[in-house]
PDB file of N, CA and C in Angstrom:
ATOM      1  N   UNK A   1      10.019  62.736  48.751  1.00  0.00           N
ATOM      2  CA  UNK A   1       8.923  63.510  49.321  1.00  0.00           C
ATOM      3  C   UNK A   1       8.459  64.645  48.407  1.00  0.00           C
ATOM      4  N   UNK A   2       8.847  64.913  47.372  1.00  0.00           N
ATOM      5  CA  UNK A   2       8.891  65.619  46.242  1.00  0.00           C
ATOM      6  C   UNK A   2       7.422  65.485  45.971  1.00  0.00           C
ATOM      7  N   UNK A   3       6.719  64.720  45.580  1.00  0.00           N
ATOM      8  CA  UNK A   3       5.329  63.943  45.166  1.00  0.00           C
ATOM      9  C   UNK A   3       4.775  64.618  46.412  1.00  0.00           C
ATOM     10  N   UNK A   4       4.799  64.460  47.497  1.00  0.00           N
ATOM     11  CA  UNK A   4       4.247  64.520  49.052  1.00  0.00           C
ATOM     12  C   UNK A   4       3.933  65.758  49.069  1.00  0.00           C
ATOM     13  N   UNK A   5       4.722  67.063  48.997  1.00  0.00           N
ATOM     14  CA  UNK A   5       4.494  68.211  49.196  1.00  0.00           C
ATOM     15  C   UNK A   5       3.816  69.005  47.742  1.00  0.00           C
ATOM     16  N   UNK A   6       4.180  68.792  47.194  1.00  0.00           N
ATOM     17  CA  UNK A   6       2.992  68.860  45.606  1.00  0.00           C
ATOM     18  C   UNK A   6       2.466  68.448  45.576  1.00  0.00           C
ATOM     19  N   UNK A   7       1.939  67.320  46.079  1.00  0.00           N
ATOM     20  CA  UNK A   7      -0.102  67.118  46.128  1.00  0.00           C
ATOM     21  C   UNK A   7      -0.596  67.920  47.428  1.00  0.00           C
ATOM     22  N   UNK A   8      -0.102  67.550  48.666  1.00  0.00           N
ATOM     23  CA  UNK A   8      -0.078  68.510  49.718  1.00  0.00           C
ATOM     24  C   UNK A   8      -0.778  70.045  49.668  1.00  0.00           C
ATOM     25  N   UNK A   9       0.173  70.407  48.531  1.00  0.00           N
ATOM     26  CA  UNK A   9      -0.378  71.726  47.955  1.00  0.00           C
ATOM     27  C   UNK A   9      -1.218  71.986  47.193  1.00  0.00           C
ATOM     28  N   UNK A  10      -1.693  71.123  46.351  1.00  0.00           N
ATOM     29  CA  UNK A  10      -2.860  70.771  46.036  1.00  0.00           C
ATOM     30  C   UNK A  10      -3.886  70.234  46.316  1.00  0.00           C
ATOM     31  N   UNK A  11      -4.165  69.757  47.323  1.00  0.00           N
ATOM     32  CA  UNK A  11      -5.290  69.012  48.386  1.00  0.00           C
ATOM     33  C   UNK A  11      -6.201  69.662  47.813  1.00  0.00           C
ATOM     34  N   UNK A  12      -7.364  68.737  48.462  1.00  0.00           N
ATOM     35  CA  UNK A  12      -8.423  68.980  47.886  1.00  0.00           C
ATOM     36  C   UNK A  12      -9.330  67.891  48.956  1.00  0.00           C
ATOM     37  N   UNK A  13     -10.378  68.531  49.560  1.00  0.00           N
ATOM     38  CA  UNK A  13     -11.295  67.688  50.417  1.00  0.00           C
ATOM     39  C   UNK A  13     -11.414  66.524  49.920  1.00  0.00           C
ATOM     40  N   UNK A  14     -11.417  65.371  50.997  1.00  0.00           N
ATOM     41  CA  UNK A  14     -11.220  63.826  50.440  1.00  0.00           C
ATOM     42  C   UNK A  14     -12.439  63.753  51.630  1.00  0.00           C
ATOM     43  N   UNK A  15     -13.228  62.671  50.447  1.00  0.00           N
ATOM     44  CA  UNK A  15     -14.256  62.096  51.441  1.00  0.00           C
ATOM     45  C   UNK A  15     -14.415  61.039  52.115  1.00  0.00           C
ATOM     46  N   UNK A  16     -13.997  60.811  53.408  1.00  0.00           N
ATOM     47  CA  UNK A  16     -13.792  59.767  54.147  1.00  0.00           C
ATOM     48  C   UNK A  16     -14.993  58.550  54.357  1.00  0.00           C
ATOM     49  N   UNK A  17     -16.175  58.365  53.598  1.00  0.00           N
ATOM     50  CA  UNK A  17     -16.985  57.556  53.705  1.00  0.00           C
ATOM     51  C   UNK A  17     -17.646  57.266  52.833  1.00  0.00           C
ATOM     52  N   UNK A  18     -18.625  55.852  52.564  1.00  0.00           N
ATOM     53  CA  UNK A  18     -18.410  55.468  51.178  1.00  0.00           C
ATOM     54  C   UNK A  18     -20.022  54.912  51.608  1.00  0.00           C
ATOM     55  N   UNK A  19     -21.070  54.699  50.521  1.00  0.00           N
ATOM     56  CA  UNK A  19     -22.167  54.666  50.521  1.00  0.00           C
ATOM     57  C   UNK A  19     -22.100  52.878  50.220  1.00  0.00           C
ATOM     58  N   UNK A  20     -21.985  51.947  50.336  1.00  0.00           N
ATOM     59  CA  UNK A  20     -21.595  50.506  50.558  1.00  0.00           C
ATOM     60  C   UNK A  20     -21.737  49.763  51.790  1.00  0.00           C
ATOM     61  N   UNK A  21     -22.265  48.181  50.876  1.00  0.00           N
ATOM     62  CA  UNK A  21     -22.588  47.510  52.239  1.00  0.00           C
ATOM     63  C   UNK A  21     -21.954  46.934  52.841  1.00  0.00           C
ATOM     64  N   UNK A  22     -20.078  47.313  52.747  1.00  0.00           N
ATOM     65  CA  UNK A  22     -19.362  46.280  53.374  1.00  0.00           C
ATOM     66  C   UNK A  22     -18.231  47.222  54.181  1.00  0.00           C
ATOM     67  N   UNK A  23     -17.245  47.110  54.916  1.00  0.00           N
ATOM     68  CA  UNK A  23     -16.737  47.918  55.151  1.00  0.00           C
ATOM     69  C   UNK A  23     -16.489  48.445  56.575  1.00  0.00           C
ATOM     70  N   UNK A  24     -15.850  49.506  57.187  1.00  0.00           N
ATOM     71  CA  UNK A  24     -16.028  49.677  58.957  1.00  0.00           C
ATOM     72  C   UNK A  24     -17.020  50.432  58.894  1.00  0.00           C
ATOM     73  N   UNK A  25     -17.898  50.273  59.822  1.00  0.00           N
ATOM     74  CA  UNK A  25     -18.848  51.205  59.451  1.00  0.00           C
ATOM     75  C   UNK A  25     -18.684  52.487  60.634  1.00  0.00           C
ATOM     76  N   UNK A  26     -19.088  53.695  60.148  1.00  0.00           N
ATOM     77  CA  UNK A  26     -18.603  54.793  61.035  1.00  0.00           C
ATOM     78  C   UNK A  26     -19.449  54.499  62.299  1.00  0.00           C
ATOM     79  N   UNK A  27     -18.822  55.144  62.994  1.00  0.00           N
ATOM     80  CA  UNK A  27     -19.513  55.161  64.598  1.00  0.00           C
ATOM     81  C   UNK A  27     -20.164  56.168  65.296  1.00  0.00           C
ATOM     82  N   UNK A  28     -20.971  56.639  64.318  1.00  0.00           N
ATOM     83  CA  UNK A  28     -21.919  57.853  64.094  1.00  0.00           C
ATOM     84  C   UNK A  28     -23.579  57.427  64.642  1.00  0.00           C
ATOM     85  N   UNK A  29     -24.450  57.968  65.228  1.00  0.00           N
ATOM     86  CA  UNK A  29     -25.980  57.504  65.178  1.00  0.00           C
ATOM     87  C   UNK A  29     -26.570  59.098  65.565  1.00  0.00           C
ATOM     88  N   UNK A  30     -27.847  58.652  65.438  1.00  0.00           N
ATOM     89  CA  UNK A  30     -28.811  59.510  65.389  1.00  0.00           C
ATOM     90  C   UNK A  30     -29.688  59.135  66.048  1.00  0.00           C
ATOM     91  N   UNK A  31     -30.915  60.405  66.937  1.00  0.00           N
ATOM     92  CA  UNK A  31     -31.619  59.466  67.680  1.00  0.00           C
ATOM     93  C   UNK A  31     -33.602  60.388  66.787  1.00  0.00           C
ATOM     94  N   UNK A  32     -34.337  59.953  67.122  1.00  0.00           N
ATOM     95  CA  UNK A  32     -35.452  59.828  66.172  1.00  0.00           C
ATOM     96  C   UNK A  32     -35.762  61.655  65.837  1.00  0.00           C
ATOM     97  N   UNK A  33     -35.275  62.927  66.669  1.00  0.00           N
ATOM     98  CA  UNK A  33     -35.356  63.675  66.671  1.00  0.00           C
ATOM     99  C   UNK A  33     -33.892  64.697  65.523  1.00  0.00           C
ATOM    100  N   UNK A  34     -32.855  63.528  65.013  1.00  0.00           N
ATOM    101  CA  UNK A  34     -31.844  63.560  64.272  1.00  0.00           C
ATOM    102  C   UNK A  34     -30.512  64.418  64.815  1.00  0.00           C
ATOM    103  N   UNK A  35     -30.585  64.235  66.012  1.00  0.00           N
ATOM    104  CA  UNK A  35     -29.428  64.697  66.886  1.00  0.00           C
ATOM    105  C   UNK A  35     -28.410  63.705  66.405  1.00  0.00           C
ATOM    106  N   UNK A  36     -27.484  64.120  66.476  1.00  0.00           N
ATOM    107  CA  UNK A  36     -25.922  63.175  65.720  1.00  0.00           C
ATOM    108  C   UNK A  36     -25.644  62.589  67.684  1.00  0.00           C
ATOM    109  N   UNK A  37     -25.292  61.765  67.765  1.00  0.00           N
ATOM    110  CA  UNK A  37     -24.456  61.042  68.985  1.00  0.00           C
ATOM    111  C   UNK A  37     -23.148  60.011  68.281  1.00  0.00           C
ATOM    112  N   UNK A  38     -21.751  59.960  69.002  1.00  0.00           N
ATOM    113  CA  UNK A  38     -20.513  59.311  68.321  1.00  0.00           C
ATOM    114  C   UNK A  38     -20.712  58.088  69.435  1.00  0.00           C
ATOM    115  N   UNK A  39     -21.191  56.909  69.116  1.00  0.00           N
ATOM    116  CA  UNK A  39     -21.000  55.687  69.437  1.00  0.00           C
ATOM    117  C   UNK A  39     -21.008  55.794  70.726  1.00  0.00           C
ATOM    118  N   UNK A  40     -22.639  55.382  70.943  1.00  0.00           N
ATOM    119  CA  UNK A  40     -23.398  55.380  72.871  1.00  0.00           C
ATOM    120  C   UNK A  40     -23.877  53.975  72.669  1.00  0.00           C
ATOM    121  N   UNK A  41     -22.618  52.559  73.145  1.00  0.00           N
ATOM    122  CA  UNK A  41     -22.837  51.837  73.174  1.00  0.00           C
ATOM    123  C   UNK A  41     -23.776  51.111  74.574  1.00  0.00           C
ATOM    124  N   UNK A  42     -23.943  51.483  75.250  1.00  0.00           N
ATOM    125  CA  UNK A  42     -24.804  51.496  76.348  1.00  0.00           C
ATOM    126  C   UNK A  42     -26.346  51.788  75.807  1.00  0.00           C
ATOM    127  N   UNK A  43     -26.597  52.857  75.109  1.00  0.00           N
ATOM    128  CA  UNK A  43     -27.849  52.694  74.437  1.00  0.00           C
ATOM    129  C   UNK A  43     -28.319  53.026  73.162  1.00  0.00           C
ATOM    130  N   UNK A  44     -27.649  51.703  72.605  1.00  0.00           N
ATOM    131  CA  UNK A  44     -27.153  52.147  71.324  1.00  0.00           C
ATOM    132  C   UNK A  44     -28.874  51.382  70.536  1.00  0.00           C
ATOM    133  N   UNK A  45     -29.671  50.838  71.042  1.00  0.00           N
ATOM    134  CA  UNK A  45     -30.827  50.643  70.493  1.00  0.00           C
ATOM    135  C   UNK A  45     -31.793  51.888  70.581  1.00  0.00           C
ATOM    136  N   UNK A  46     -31.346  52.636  70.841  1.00  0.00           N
ATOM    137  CA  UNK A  46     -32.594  53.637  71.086  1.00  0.00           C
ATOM    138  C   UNK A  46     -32.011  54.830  69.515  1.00  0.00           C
ATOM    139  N   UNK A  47     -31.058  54.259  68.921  1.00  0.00           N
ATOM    140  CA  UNK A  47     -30.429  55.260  67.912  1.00  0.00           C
ATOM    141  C   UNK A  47     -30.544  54.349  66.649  1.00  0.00           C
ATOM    142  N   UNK A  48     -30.320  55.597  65.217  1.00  0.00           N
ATOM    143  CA  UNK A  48     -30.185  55.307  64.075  1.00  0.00           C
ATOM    144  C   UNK A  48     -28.452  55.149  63.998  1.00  0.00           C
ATOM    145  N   UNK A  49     -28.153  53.969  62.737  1.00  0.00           N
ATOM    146  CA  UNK A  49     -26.561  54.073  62.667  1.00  0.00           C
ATOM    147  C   UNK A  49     -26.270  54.710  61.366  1.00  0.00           C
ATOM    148  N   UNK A  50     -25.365  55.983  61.508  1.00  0.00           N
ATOM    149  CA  UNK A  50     -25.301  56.141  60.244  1.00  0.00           C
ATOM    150  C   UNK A  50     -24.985  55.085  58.954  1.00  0.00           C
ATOM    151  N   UNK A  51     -25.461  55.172  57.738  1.00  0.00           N
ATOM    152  CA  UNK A  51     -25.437  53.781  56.833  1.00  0.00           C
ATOM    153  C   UNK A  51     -23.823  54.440  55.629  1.00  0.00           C
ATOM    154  N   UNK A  52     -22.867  55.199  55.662  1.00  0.00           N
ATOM    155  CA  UNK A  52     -21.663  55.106  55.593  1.00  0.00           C
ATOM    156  C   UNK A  52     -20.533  54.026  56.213  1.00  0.00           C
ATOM    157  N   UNK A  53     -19.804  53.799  55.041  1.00  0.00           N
ATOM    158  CA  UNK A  53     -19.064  53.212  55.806  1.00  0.00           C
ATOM    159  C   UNK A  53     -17.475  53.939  55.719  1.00  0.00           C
ATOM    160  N   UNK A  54     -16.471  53.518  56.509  1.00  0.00           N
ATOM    161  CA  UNK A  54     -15.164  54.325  55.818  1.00  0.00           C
ATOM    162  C   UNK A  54     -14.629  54.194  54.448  1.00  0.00           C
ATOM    163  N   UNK A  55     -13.988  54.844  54.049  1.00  0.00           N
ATOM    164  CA  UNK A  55     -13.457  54.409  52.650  1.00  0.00           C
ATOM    165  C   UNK A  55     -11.976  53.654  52.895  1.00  0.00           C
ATOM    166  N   UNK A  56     -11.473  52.606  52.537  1.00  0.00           N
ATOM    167  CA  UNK A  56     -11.238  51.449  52.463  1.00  0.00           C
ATOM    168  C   UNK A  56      -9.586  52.535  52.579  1.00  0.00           C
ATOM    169  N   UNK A  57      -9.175  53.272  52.006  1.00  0.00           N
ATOM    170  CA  UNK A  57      -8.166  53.783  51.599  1.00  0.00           C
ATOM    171  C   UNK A  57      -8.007  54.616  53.401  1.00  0.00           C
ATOM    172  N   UNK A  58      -8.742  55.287  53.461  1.00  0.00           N
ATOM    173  CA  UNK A  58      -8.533  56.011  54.954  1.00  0.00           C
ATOM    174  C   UNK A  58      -8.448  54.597  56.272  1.00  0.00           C
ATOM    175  N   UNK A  59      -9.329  53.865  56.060  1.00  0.00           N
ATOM    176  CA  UNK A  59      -9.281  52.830  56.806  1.00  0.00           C
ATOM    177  C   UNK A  59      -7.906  51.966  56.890  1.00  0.00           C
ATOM    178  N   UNK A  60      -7.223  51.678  55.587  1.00  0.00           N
ATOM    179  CA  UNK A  60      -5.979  51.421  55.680  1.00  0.00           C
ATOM    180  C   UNK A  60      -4.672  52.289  56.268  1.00  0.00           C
ATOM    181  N   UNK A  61      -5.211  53.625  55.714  1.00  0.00           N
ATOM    182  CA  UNK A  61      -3.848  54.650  56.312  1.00  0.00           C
ATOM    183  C   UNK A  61      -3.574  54.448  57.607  1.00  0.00           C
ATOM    184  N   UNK A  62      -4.614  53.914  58.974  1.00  0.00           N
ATOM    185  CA  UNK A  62      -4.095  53.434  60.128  1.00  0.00           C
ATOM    186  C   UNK A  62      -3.704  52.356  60.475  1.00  0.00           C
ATOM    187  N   UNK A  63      -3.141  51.720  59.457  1.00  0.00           N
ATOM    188  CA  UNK A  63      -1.914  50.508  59.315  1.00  0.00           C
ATOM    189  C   UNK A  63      -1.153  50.526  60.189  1.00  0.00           C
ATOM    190  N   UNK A  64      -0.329  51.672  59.666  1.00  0.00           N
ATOM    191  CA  UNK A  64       1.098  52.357  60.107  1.00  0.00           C
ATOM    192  C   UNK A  64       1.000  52.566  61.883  1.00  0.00           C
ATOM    193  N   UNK A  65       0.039  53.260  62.092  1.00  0.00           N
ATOM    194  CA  UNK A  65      -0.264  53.881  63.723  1.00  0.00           C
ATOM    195  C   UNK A  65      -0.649  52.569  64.669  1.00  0.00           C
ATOM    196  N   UNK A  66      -1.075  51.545  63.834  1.00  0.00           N
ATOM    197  CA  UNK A  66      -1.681  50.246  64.744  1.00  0.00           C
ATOM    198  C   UNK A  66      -0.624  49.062  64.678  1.00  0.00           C
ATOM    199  N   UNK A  67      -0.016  49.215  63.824  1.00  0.00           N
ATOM    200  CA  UNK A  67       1.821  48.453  63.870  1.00  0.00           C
ATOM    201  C   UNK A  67       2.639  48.581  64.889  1.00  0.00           C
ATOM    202  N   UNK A  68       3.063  50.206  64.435  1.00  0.00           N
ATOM    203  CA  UNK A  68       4.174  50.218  65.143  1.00  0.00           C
ATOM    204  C   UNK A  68       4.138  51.119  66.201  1.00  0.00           C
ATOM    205  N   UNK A  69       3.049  52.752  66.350  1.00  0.00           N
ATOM    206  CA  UNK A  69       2.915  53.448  67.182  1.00  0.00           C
ATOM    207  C   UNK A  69       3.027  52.654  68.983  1.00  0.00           C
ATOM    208  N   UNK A  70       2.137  52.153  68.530  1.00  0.00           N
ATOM    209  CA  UNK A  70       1.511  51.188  70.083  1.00  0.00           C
ATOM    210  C   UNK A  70       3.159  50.380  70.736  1.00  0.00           C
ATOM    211  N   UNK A  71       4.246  50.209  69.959  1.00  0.00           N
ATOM    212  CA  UNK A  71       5.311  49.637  69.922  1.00  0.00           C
ATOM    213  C   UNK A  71       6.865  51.114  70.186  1.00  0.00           C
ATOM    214  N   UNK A  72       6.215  52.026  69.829  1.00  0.00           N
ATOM    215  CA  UNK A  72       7.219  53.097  69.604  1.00  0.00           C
ATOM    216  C   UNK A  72       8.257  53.140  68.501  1.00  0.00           C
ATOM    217  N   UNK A  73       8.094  52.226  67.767  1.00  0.00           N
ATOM    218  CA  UNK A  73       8.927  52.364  66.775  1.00  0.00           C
ATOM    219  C   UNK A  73       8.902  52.675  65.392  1.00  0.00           C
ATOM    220  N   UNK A  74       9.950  53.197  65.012  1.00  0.00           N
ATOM    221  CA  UNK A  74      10.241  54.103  63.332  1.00  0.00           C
ATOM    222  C   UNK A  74      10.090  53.329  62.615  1.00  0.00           C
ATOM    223  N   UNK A  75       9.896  53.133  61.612  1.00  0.00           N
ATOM    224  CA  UNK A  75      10.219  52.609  60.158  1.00  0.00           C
ATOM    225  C   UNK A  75      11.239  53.642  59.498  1.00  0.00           C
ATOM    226  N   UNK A  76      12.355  52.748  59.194  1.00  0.00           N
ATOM    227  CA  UNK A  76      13.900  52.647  58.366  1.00  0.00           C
ATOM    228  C   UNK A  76      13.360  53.490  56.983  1.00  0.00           C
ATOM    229  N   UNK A  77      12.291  52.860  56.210  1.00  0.00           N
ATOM    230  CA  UNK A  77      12.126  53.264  54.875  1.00  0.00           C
ATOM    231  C   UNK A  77      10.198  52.294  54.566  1.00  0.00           C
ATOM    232  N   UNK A  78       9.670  52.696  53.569  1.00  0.00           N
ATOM    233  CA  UNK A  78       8.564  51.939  53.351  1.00  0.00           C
ATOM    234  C   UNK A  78       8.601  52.439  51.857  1.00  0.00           C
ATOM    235  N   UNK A  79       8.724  50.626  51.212  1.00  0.00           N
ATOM    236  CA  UNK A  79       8.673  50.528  49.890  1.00  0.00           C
ATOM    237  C   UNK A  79       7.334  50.782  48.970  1.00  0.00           C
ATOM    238  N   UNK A  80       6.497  50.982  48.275  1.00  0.00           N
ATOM    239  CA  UNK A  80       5.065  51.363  47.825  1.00  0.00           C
ATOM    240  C   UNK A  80       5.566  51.268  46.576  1.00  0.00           C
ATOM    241  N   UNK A  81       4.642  50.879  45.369  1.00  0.00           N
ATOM    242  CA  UNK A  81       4.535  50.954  44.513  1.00  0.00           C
ATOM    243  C   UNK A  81       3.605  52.422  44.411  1.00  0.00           C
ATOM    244  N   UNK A  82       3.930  53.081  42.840  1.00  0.00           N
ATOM    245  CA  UNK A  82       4.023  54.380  42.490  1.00  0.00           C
ATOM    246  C   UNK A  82       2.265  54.759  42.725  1.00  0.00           C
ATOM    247  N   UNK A  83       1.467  53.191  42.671  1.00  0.00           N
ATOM    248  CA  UNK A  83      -0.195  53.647  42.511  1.00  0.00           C
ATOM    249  C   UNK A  83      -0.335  53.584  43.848  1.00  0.00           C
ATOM    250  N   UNK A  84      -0.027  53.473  44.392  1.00  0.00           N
ATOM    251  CA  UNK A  84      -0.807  53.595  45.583  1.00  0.00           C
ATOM    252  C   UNK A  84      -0.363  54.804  46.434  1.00  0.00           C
ATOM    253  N   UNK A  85       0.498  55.977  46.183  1.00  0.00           N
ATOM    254  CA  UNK A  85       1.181  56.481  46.954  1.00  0.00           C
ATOM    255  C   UNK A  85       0.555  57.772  47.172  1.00  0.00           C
ATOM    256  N   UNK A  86      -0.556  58.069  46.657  1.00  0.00           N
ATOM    257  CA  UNK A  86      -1.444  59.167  47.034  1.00  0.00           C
ATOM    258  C   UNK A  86      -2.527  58.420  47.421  1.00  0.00           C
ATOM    259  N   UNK A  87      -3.191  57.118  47.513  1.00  0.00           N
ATOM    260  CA  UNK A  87      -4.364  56.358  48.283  1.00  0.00           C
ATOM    261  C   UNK A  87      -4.349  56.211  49.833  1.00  0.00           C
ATOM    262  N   UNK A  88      -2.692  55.683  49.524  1.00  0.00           N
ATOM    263  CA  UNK A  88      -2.641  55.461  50.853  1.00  0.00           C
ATOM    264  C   UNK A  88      -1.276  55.957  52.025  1.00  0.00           C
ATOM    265  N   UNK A  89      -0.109  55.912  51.128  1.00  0.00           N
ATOM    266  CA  UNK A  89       1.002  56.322  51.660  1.00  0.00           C
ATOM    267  C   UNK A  89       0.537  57.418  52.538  1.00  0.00           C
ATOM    268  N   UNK A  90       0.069  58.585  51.588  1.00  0.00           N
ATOM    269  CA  UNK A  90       0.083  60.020  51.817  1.00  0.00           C
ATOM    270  C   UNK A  90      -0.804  60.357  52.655  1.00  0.00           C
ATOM    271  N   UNK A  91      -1.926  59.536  52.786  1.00  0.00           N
ATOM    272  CA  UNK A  91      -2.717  59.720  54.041  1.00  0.00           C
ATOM    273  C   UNK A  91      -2.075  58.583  55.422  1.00  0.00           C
ATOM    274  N   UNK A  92      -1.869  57.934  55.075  1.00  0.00           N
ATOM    275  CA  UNK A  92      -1.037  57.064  56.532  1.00  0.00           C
ATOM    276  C   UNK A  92       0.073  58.490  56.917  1.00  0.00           C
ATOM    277  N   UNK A  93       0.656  58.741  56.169  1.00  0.00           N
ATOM    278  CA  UNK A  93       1.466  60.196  56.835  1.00  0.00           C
ATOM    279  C   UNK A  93       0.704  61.301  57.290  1.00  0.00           C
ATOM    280  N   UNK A  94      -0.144  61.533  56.670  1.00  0.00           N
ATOM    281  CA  UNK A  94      -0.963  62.453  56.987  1.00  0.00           C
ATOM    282  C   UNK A  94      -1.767  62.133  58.525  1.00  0.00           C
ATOM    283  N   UNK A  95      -2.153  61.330  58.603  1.00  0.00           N
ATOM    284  CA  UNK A  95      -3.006  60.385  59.767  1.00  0.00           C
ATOM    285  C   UNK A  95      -1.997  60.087  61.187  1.00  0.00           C
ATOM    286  N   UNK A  96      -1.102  59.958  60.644  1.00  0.00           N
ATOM    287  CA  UNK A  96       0.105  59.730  61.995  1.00  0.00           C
ATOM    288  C   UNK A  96       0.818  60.959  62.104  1.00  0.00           C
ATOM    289  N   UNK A  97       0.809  62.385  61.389  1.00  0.00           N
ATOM    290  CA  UNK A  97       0.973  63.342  61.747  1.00  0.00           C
ATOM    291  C   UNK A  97      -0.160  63.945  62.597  1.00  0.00           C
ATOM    292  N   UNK A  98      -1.208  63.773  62.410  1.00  0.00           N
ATOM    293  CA  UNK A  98      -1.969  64.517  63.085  1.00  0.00           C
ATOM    294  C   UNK A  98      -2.479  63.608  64.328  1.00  0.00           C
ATOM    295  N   UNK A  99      -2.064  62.449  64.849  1.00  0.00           N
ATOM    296  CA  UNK A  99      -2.445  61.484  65.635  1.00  0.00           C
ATOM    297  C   UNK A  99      -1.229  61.929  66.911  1.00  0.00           C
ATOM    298  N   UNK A 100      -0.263  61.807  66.223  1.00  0.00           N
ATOM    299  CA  UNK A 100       0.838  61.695  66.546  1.00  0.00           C
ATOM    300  C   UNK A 100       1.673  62.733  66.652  1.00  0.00           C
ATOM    301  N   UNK A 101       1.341  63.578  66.055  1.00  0.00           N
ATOM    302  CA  UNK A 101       2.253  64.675  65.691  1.00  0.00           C
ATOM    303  C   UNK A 101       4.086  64.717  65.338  1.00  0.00           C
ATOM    304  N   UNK A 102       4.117  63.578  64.705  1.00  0.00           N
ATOM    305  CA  UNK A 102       5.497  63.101  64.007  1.00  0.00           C
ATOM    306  C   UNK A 102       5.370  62.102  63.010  1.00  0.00           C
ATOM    307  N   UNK A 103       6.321  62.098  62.425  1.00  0.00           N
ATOM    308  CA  UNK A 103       6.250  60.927  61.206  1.00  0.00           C
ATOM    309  C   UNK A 103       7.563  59.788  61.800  1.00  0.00           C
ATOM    310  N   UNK A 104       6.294  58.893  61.540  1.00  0.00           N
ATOM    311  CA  UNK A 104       6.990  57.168  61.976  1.00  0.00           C
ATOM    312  C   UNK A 104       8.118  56.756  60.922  1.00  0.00           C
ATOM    313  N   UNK A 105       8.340  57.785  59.593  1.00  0.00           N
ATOM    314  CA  UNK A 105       9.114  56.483  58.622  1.00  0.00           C
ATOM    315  C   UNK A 105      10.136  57.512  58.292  1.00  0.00           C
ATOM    316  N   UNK A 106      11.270  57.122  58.344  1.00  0.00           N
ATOM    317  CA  UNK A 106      12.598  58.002  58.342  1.00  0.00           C
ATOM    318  C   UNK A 106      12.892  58.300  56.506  1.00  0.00           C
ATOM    319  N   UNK A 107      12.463  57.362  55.367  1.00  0.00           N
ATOM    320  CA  UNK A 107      12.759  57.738  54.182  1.00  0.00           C
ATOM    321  C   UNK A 107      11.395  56.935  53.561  1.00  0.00           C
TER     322      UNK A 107
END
């Protein structure tokens, strides 16, 4: 966790949405006067959708919370290779701390 709390401390605003045509797309709209509304599926033709989509890396960090949360259970340890461990590790922890307010993976 050495890595974890030294970037931690270095954070730096991460931008959760990505200008691309593929992807989840946020669940954001607007209506012709540019009022923001969060996903009014009931009248959802009368709105603009925002044209962001998530970034692929935040979209993955809720791996972890859609596994095992819904199940109640820990993870023992989670293996990662060294590149990916600020993409995605560190926000799946980050994301199930603040969801959750605990961390799912014991090492």
């Amino acid at each position: 966790f050495f890595f974890f709390f030294t970037w931690i401390k270095n954070i730096n605003n991460w931008c959760i949405s990505r200008k691309i045509n593929w992807g989840t797309k946020i669940p954001i709209f607007f209506d012709n006067e540019f009022n923001i509304y969060i996903y009014k599926y009931d009248r959802i033709e009368k709105f603009f959708h925002l044209k962001e989509v998530f970034d692929t890396w935040y979209n993955s960090s809720f791996w972890i919370f859609f596994n095992f949360v819904k199940n109640n259970k820990i993870l023992d340890i989670i293996l990662s290779g060294f590149d990916i461990i600020f993409y995605w590790i560190i926000k799946m922890i980050i994301i199930n701390i603040l969801i959750k307010k605990n961390l799912l993976i014991k090492k």
